[in-house]
N, C-alpha and C. Protein backbone atom coordinates (compact mmCIF):
# COMPACT_ATOMS: atom_id res chain seq x y z
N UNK A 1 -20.48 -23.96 17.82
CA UNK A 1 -21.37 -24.31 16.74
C UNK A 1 -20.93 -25.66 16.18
N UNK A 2 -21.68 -26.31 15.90
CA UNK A 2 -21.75 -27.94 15.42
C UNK A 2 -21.75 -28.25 13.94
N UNK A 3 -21.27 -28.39 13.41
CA UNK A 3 -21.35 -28.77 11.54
C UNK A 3 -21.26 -30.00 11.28
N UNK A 4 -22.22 -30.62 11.11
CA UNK A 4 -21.83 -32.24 10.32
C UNK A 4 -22.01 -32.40 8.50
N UNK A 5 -20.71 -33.38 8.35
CA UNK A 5 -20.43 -33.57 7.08
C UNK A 5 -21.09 -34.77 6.86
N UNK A 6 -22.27 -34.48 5.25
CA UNK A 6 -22.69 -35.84 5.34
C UNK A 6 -21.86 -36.00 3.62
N UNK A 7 -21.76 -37.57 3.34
CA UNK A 7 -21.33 -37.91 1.71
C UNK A 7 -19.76 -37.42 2.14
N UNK A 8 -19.24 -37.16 2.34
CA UNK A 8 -17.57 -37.05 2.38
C UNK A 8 -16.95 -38.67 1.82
N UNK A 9 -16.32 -38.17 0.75
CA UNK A 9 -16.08 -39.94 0.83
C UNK A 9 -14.65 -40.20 1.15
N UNK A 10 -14.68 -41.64 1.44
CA UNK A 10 -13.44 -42.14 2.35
C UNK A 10 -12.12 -42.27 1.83
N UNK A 11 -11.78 -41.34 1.04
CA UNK A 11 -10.25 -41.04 0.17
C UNK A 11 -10.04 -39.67 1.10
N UNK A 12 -11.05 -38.75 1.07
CA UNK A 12 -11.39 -37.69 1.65
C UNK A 12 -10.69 -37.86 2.93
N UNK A 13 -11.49 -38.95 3.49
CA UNK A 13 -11.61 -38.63 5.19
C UNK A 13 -10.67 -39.46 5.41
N UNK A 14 -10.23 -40.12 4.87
CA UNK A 14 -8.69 -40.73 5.29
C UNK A 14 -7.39 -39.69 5.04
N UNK A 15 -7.41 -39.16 4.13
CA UNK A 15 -6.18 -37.99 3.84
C UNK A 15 -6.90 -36.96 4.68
N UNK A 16 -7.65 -36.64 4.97
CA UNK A 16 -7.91 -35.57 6.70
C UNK A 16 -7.24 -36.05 7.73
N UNK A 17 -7.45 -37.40 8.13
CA UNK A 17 -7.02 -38.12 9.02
C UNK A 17 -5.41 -37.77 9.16
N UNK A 18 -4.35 -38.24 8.20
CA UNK A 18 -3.30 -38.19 7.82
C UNK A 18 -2.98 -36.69 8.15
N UNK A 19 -3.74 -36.24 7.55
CA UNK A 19 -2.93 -34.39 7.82
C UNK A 19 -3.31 -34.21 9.08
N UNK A 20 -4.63 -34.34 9.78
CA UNK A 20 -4.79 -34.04 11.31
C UNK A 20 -3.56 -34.69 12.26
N UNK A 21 -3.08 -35.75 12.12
CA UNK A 21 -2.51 -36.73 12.48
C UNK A 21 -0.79 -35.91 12.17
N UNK A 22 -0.33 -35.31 11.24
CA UNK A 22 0.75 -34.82 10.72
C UNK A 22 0.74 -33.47 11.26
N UNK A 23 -0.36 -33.11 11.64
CA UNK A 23 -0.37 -31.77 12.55
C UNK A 23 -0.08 -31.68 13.98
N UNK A 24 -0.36 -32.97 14.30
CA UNK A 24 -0.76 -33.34 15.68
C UNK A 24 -1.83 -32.47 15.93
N UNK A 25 -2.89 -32.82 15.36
CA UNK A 25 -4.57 -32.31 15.76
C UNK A 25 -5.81 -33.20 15.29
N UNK A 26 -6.37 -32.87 15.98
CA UNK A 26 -7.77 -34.02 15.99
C UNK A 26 -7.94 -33.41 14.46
N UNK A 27 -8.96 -34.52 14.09
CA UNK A 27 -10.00 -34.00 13.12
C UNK A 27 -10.94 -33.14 12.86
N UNK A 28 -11.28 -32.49 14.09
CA UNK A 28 -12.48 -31.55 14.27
C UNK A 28 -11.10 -30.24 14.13
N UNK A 29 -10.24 -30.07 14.55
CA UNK A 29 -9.22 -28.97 15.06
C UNK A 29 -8.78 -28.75 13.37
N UNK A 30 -8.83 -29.43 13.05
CA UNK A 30 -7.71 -29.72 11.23
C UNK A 30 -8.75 -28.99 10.76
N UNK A 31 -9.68 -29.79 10.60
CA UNK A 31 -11.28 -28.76 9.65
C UNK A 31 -11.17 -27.58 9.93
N UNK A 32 -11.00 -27.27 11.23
CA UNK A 32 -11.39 -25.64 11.24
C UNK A 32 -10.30 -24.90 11.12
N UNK A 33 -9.43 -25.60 11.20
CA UNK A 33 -8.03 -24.80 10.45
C UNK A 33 -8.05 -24.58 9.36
N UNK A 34 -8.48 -25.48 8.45
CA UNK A 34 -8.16 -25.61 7.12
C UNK A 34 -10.06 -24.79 6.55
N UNK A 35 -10.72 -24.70 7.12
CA UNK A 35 -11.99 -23.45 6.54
C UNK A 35 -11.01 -22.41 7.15
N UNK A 36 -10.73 -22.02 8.08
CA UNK A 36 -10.37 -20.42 8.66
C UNK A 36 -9.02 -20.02 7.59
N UNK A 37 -8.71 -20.93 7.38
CA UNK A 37 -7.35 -20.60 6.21
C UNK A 37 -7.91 -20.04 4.89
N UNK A 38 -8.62 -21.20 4.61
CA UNK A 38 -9.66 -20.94 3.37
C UNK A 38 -10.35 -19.66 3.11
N UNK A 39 -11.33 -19.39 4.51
CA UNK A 39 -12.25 -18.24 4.40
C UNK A 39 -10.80 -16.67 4.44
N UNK A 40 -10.19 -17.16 5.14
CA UNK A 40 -9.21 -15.95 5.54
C UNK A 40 -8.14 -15.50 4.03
N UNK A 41 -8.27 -16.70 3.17
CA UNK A 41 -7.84 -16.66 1.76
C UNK A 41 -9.20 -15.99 0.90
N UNK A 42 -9.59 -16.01 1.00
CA UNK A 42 -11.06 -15.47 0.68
C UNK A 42 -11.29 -14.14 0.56
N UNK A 43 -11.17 -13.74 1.63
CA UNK A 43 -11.30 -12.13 2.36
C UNK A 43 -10.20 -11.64 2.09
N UNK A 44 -8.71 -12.23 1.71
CA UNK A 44 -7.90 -11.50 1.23
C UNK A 44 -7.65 -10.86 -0.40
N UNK A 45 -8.32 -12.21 -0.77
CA UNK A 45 -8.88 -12.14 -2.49
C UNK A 45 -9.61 -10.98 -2.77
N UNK A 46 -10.69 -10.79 -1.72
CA UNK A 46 -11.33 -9.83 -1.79
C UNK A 46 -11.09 -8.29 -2.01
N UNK A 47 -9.95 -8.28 -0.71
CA UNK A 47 -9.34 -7.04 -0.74
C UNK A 47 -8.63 -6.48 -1.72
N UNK A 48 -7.68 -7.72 -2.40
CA UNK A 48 -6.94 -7.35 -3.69
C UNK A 48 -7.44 -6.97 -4.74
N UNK A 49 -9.16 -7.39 -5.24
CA UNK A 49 -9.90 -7.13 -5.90
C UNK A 49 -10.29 -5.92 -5.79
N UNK A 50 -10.58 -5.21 -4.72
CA UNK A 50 -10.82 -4.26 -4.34
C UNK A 50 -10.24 -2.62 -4.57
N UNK A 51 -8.40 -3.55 -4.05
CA UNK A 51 -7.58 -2.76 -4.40
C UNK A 51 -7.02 -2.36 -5.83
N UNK A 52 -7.39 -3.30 -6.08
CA UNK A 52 -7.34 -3.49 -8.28
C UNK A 52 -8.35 -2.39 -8.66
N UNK A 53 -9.79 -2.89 -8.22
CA UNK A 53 -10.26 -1.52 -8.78
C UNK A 53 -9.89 -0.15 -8.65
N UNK A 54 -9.61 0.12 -7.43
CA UNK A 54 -9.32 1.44 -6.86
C UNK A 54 -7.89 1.61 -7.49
N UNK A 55 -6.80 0.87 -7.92
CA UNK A 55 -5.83 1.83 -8.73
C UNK A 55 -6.35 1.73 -9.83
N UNK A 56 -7.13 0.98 -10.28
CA UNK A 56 -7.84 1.35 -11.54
C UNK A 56 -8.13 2.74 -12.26
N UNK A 57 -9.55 2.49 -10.82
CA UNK A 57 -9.83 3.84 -10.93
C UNK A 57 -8.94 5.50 -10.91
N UNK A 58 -7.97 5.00 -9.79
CA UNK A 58 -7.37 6.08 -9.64
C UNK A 58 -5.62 6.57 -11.17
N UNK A 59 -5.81 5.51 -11.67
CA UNK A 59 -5.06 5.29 -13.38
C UNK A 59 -5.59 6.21 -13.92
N UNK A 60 -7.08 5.90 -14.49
CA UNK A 60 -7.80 6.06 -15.05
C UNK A 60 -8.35 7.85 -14.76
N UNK A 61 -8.15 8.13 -14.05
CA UNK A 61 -8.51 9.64 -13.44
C UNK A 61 -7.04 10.36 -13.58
N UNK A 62 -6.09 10.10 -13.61
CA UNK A 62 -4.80 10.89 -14.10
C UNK A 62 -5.16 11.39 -15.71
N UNK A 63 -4.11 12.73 -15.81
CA UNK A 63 -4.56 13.33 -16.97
C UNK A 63 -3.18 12.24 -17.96
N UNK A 64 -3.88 12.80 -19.28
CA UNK A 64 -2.54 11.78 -20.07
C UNK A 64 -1.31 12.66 -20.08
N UNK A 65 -0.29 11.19 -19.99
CA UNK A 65 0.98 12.35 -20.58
C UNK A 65 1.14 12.39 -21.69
N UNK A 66 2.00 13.11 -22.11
CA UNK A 66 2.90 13.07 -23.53
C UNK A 66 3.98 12.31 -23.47
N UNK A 67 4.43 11.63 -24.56
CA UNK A 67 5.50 10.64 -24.83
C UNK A 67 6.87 11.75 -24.48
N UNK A 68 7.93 10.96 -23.29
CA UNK A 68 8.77 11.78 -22.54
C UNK A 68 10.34 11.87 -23.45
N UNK A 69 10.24 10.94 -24.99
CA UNK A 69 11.18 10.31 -25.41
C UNK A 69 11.80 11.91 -26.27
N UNK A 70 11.52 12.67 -26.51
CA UNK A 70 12.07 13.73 -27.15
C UNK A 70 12.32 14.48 -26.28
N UNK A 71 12.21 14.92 -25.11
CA UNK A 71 12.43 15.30 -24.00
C UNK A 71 13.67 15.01 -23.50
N UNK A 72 13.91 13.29 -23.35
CA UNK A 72 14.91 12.61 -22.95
C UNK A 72 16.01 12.68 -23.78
N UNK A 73 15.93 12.53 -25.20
CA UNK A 73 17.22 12.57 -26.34
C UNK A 73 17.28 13.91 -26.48
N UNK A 74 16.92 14.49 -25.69
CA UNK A 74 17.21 16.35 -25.78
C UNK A 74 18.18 16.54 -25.02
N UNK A 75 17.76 16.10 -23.91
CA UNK A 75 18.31 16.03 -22.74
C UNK A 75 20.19 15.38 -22.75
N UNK A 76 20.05 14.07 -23.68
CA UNK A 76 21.28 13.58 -23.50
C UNK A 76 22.13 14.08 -24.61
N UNK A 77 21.73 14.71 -24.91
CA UNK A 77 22.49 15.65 -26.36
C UNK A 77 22.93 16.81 -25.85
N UNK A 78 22.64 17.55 -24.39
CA UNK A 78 23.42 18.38 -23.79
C UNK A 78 24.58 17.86 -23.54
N UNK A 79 25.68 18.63 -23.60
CA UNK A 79 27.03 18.88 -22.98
C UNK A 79 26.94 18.37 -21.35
N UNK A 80 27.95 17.65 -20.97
CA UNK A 80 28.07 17.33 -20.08
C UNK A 80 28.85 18.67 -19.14
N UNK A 81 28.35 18.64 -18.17
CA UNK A 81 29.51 20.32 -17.38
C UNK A 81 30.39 19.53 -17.02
């Protein structure tokens, strides 16, 4: 598949140049590295979002506790065996 960039301006396409060049890769090879990185940053965003809701949800569906702190100073007020 073919994509042409039109309006890119030449600060742009000179620091492409430089990084293609620092990669040792053409210009066409750099672009599609640098979208597949992008999109693949993307889709991972996604997932985390995803996964955010779902412990959300699954927080949110636990019953409440009770505060464990009288429990605990009960606890350390026993005798040691």
């Amino acid at each position: 598949m073919d994509l042409t960039i039109k309006g890119l301006p030449a600060k742009i396409h000179e620091r492409l140049k430089k990084i293609a060049r620092s990669h040792r890769r053409g210009m066409n090879a750099e672009i599609c590295h640098i979208l597949k990185d992008y999109v693949g940053s993307e889709e991972r965003c996604e997932r985390m979002r995803k996964s955010q809701d779902e412990l959300e949800r699954f927080v949110t569906s636990l019953r409440h506790m009770t505060d464990s702190t009288p429990l605990i100073r009960q606890d350390r007020r026993r005798p040691q065996r």
